[in-house]
Protein backbone atom coordinates (compact mmCIF):
# COMPACT_ATOMS: atom_id res chain seq x y z
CA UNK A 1 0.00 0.00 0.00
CA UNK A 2 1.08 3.85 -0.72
CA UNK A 3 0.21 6.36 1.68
CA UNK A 4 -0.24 9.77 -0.13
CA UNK A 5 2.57 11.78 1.59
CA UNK A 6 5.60 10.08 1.74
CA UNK A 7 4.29 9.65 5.46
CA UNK A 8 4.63 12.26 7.33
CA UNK A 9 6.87 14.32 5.81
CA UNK A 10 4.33 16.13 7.47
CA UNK A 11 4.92 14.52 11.21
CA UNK A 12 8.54 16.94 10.04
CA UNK A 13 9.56 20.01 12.33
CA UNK A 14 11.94 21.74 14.16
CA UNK A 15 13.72 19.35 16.16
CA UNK A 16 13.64 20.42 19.94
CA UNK A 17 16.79 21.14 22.20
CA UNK A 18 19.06 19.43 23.53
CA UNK A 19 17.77 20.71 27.26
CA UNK A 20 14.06 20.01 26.15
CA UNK A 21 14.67 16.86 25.63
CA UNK A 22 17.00 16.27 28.58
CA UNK A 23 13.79 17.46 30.80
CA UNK A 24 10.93 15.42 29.20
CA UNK A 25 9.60 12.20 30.41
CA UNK A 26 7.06 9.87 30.49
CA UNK A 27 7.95 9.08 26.95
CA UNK A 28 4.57 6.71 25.50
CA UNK A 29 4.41 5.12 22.26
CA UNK A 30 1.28 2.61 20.66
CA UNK A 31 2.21 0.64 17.91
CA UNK A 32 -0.60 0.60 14.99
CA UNK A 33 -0.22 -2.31 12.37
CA UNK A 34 -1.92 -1.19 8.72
CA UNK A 35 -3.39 -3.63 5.87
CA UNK A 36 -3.83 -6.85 7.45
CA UNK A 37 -3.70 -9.53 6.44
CA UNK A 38 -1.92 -8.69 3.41
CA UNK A 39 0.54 -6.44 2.47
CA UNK A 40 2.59 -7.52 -0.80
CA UNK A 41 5.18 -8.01 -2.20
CA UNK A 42 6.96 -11.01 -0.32
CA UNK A 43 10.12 -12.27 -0.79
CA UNK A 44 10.30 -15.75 -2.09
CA UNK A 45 8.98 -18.79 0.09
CA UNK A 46 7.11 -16.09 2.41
CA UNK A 47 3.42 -16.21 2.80
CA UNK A 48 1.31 -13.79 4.45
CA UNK A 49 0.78 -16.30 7.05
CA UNK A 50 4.05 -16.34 7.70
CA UNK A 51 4.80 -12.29 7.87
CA UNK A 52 1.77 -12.20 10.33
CA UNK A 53 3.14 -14.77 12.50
CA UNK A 54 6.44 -13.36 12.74
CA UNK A 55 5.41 -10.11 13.62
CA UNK A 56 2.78 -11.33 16.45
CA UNK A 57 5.94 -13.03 17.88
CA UNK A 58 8.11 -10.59 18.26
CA UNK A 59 5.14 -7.67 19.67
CA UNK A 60 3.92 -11.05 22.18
CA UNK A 61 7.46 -12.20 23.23
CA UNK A 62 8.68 -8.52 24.32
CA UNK A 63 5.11 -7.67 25.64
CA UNK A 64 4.28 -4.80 23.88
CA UNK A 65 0.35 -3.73 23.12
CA UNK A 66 -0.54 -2.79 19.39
CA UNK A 67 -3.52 -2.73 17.55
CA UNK A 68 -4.02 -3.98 13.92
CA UNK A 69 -6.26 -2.52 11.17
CA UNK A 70 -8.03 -5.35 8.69
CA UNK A 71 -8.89 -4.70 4.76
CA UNK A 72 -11.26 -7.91 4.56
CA UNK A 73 -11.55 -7.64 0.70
CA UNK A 74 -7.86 -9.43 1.44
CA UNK A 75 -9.14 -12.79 3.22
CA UNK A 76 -8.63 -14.72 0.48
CA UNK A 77 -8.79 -18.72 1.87
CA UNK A 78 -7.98 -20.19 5.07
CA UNK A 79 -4.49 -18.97 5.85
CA UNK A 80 -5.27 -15.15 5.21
CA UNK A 81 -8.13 -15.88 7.77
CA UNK A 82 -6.10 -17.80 10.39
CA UNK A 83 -3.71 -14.71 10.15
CA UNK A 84 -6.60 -12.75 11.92
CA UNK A 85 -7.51 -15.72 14.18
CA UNK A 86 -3.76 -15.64 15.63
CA UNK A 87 -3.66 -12.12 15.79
CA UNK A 88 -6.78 -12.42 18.15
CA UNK A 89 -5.79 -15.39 20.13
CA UNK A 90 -2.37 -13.46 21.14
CA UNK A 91 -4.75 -10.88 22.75
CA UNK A 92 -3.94 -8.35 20.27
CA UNK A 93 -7.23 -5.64 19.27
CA UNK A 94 -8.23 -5.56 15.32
CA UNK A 95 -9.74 -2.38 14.12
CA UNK A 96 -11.42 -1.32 11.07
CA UNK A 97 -9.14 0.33 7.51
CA UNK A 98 -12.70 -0.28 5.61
CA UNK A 99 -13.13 -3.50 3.53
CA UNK A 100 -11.02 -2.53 0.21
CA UNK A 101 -8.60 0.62 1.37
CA UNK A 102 -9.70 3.30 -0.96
CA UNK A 103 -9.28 6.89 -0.70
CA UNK A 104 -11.90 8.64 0.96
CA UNK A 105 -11.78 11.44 -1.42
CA UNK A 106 -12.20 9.41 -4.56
CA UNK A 107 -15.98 8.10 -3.07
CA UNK A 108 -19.07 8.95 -1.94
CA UNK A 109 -20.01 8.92 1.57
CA UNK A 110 -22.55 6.44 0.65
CA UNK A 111 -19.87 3.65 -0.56
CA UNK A 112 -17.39 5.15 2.75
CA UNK A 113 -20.37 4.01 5.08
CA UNK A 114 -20.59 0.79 3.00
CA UNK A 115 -17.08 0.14 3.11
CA UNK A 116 -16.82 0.03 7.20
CA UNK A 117 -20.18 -1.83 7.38
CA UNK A 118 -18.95 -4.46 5.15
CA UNK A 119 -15.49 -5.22 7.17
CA UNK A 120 -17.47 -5.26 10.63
CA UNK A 121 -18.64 -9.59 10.19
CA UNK A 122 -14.85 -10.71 10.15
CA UNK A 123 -14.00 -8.02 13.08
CA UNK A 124 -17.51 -8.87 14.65
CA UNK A 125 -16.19 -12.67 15.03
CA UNK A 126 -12.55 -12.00 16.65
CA UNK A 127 -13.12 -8.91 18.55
CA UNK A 128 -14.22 -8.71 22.08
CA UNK A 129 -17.05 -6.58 22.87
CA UNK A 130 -16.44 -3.28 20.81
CA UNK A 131 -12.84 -2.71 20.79
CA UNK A 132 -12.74 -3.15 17.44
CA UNK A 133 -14.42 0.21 17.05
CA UNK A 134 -11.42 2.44 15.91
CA UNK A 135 -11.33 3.35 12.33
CA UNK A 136 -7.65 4.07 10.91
CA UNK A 137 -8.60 6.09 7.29
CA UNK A 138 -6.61 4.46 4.37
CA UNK A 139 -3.59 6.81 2.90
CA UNK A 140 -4.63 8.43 6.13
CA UNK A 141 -7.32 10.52 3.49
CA UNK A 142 -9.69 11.82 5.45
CA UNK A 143 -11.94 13.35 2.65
CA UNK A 144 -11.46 15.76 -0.42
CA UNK A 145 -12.85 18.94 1.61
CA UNK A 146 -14.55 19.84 5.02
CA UNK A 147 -17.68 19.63 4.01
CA UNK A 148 -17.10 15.28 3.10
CA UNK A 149 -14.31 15.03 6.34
CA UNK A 150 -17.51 16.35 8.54
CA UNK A 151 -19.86 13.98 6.64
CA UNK A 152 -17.14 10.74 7.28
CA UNK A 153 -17.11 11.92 10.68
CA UNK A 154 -20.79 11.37 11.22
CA UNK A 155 -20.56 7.88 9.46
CA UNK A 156 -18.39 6.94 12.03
CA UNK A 157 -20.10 8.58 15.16
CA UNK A 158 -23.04 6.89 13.46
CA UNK A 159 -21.48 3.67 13.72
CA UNK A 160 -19.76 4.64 17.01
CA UNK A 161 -16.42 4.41 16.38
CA UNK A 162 -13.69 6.14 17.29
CA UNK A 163 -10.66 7.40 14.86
CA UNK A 164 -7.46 6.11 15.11
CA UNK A 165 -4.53 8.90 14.73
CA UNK A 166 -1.43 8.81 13.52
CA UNK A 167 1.39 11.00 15.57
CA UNK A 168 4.79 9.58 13.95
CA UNK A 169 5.65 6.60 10.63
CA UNK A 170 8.97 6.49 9.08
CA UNK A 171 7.56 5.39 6.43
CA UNK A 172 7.76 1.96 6.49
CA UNK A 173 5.82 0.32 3.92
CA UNK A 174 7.92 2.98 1.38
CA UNK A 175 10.59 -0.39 1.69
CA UNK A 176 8.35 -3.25 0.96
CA UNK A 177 9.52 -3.78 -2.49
CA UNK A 178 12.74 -3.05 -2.33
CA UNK A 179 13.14 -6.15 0.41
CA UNK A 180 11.48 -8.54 -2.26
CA UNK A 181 13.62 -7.42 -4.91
CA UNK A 182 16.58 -7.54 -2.59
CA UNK A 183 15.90 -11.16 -0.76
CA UNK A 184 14.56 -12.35 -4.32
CA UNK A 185 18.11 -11.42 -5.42
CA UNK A 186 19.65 -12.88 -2.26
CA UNK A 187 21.79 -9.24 -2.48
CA UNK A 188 23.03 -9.39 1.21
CA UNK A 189 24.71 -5.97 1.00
CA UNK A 190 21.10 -4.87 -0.67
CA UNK A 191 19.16 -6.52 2.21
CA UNK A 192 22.09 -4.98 4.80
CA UNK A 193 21.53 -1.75 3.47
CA UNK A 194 17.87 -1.75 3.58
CA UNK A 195 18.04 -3.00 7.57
CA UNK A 196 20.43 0.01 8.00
CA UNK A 197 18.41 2.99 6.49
CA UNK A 198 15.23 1.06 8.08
CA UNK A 199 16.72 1.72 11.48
CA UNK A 200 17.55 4.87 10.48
CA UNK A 201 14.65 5.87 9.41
CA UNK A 202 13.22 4.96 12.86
CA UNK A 203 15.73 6.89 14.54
CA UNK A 204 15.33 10.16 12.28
CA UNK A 205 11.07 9.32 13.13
CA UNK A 206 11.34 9.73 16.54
CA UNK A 207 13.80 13.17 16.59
CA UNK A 208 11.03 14.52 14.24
CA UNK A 209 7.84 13.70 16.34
CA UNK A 210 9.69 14.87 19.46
CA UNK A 211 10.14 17.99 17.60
CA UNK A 212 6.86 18.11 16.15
CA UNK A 213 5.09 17.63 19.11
CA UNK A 214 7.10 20.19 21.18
CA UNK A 215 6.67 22.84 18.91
CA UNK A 216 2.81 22.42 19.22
CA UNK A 217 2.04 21.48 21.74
CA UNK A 218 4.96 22.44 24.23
CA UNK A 219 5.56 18.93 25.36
CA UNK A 220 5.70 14.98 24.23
CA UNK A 221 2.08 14.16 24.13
CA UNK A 222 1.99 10.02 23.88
CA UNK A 223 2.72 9.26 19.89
CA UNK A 224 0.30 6.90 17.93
CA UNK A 225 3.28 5.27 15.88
CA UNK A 226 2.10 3.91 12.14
CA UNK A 227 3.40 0.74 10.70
CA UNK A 228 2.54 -1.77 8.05
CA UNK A 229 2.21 -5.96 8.28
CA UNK A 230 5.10 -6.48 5.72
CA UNK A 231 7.52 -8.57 5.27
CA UNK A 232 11.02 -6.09 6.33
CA UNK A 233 9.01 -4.81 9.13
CA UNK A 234 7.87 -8.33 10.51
CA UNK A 235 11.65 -8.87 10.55
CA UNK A 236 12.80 -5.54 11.58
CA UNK A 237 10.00 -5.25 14.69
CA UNK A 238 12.71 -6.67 17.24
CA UNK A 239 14.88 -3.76 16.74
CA UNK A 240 12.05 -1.13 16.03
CA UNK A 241 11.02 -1.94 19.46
CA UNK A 242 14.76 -1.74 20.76
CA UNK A 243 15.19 1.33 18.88
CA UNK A 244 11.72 2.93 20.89
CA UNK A 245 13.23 1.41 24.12
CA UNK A 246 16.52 2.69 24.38
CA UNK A 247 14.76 6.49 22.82
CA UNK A 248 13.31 6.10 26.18
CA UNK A 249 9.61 5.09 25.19
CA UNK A 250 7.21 2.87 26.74
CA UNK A 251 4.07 1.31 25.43
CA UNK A 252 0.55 1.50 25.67
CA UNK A 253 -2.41 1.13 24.04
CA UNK A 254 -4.01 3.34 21.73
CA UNK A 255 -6.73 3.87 24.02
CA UNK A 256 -4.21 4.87 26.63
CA UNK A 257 -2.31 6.93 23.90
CA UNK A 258 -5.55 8.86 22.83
CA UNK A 259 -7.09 9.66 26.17
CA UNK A 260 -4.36 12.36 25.86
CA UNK A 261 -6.17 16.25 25.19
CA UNK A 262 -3.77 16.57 21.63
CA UNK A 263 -6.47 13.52 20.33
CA UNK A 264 -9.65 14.68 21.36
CA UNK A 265 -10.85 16.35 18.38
CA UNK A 266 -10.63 13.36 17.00
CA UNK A 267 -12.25 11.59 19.34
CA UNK A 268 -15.02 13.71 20.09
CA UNK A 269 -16.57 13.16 16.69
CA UNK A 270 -19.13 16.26 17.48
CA UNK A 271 -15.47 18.41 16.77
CA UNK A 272 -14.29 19.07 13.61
CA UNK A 273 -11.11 16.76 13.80
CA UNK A 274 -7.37 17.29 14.18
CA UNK A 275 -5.78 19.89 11.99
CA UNK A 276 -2.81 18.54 10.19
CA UNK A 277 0.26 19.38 12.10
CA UNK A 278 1.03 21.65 8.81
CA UNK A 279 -1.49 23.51 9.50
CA UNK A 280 -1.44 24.25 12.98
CA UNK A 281 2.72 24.82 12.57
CA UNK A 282 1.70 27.27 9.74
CA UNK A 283 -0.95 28.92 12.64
CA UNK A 284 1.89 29.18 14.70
CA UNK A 285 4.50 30.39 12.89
CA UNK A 286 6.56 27.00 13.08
CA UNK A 287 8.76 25.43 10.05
CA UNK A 288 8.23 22.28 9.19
CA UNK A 289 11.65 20.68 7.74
CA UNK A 290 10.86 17.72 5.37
CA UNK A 291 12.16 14.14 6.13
CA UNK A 292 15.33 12.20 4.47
CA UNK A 293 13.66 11.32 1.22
CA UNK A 294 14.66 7.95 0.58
CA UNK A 295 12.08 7.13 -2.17
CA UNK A 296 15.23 7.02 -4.82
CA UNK A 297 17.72 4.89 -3.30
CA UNK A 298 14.68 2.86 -2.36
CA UNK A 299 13.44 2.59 -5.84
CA UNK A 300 17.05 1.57 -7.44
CA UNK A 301 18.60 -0.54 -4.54
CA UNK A 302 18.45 -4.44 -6.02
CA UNK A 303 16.54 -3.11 -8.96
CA UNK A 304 18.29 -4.73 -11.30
CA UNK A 305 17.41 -8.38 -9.72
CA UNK A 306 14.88 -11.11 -10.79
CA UNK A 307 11.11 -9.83 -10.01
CA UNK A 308 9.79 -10.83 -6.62
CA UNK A 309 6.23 -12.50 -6.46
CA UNK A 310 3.53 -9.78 -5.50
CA UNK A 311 0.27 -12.18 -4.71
């Protein structure tokens, strides 16, 4: 999947000093998992059954909360579906990225409304109660204007769920193909290269939310961290939550993450919704720097190797 921006370059902004961030603490982080159970291309001999699994195991075995957003259109037999079971029976919570992942602004809110009603029967079945009822928007498109974002808003309050933010990415699903082509290859200076600008990226992520957030808001509010169930981040989710560890983070849950003020005009669906950190930086006089853009190395690295399978 592509999200619009190159994630976030938006999530960009002056990084904070030294001295602030010497004296803040309490540092929270929820982990959001985007496009289960599928998110292609795999390297060879990898299944999405697989990917899912590894990436359960490594969020179970170091006890960290997360929540995971489903595109049913993608349950395509058994495995797919047992790739949802597992998630549930490892206590994770499943939430709702609509049935098909299409851009908001490119429907009606007719087909929007039909697209969360139609993924609710395979979240109905795994979910406990309603904690299922958070709604991450795919591309993170939250409508064409304000007139359709307050229209989507009352789907959802209609529906009675809640909308899951997104605080800080690095990006991650920007490396998906470049891992098939690289593993495909069996390049190991391609697929060492990849693991180092991956943990990079993380790295760079947090310095920029840390700055973002202090130069909005005055403080580290608890970051709603975006991530993708793909292959190089199934593999790199040890040292992502390392990384997070040693930056001085803890986890939560997004419920714990979003009881924060900074999210509730996003909860509170009666409000308008969060303005885009651009826009509030712009309010504020703040400059927003852009991330590294890695889209061209990403794009050449192993290019030249045999095509990887995209099921």
């Amino acid at each position: 999947m592509r999200k619009g921006l190159l994630v976030l370059a938006l999530l960009s902004a002056v990084a904070p000093t030294t001295q602030a961030l010497a004296h803040s603490d309490g540092l929270q982080i929820a982990i959001t998992i985007d496009d289960l159970p599928v998110h292609a291309p795999y390297p060879p001999g990898l299944t999405p059954l697989d990917v899912n699994r590894q990436m359960i195991a490594a969020l179970r075995s170091r006890r960290v909360p997360a929540i995971a957003f489903v595109n049913a259109v993608n349950i395509k037999d058994a495995a797919t579906m047992q790739a949802l079971e597992d998630w549930h029976a490892a206590g994770f919570t499943l939430g709702n990225h609509t049935w098909s992942h299409p851009h908001l602004s490119e429907m009606s809110i007719g087909r929007f409304d039909d697209e969360i009603t139609k993924d609710e029967p395979v979240l109905n079945k795994l979910g406990r109660n309603s904690d299922w009822k958070w709604l991450r928007y795919p591309y993170l498109d939250e409508g064409k204007d304000e007139a359709q974002r307050a229209a989507a808003r009352q789907v959802l309050a209609k529906h009675g769920y809640r909308v899951a933010d997104v605080t800080t990415s690095f990006s991650d699903w920007a490396f998906t193909p470049a891992w098939a082509r690289c593993n495909a290859a069996q390049d190991k200076a391609g697929i060492a290269e990849l693991e180092r600008m991956y943990l990079s990226a993380v790295k760079e992520s947090i310095s920029i939310a840390r700055g973002t957030s202090h130069s909005l808001y005055g403080r580290d509010i608890p970051y709603v961290l975006l991530m993708h169930v793909s292959a190089m981040s199934a593999h790199m989710m040890p040292r992502v939550i390392q990384a997070y560890r040693e930056a001085g983070f803890r986890f939560v849950t997004i419920d714990r993450a979003e009881s924060d003020p900074a999210y509730r005009p996003d909860i509170d669906l009666s409000l308008p919704g969060r303005a885009p950190d651009w826009k509030i930086a712009q309010q504020k006089g703040v400059k927003l720097p852009q991330a590294t853009d890695l889209g061209p190395k990403l794009a050449s690295i192993c290019s030249a190797g045999p095509a990887a399978p995209n099921p």
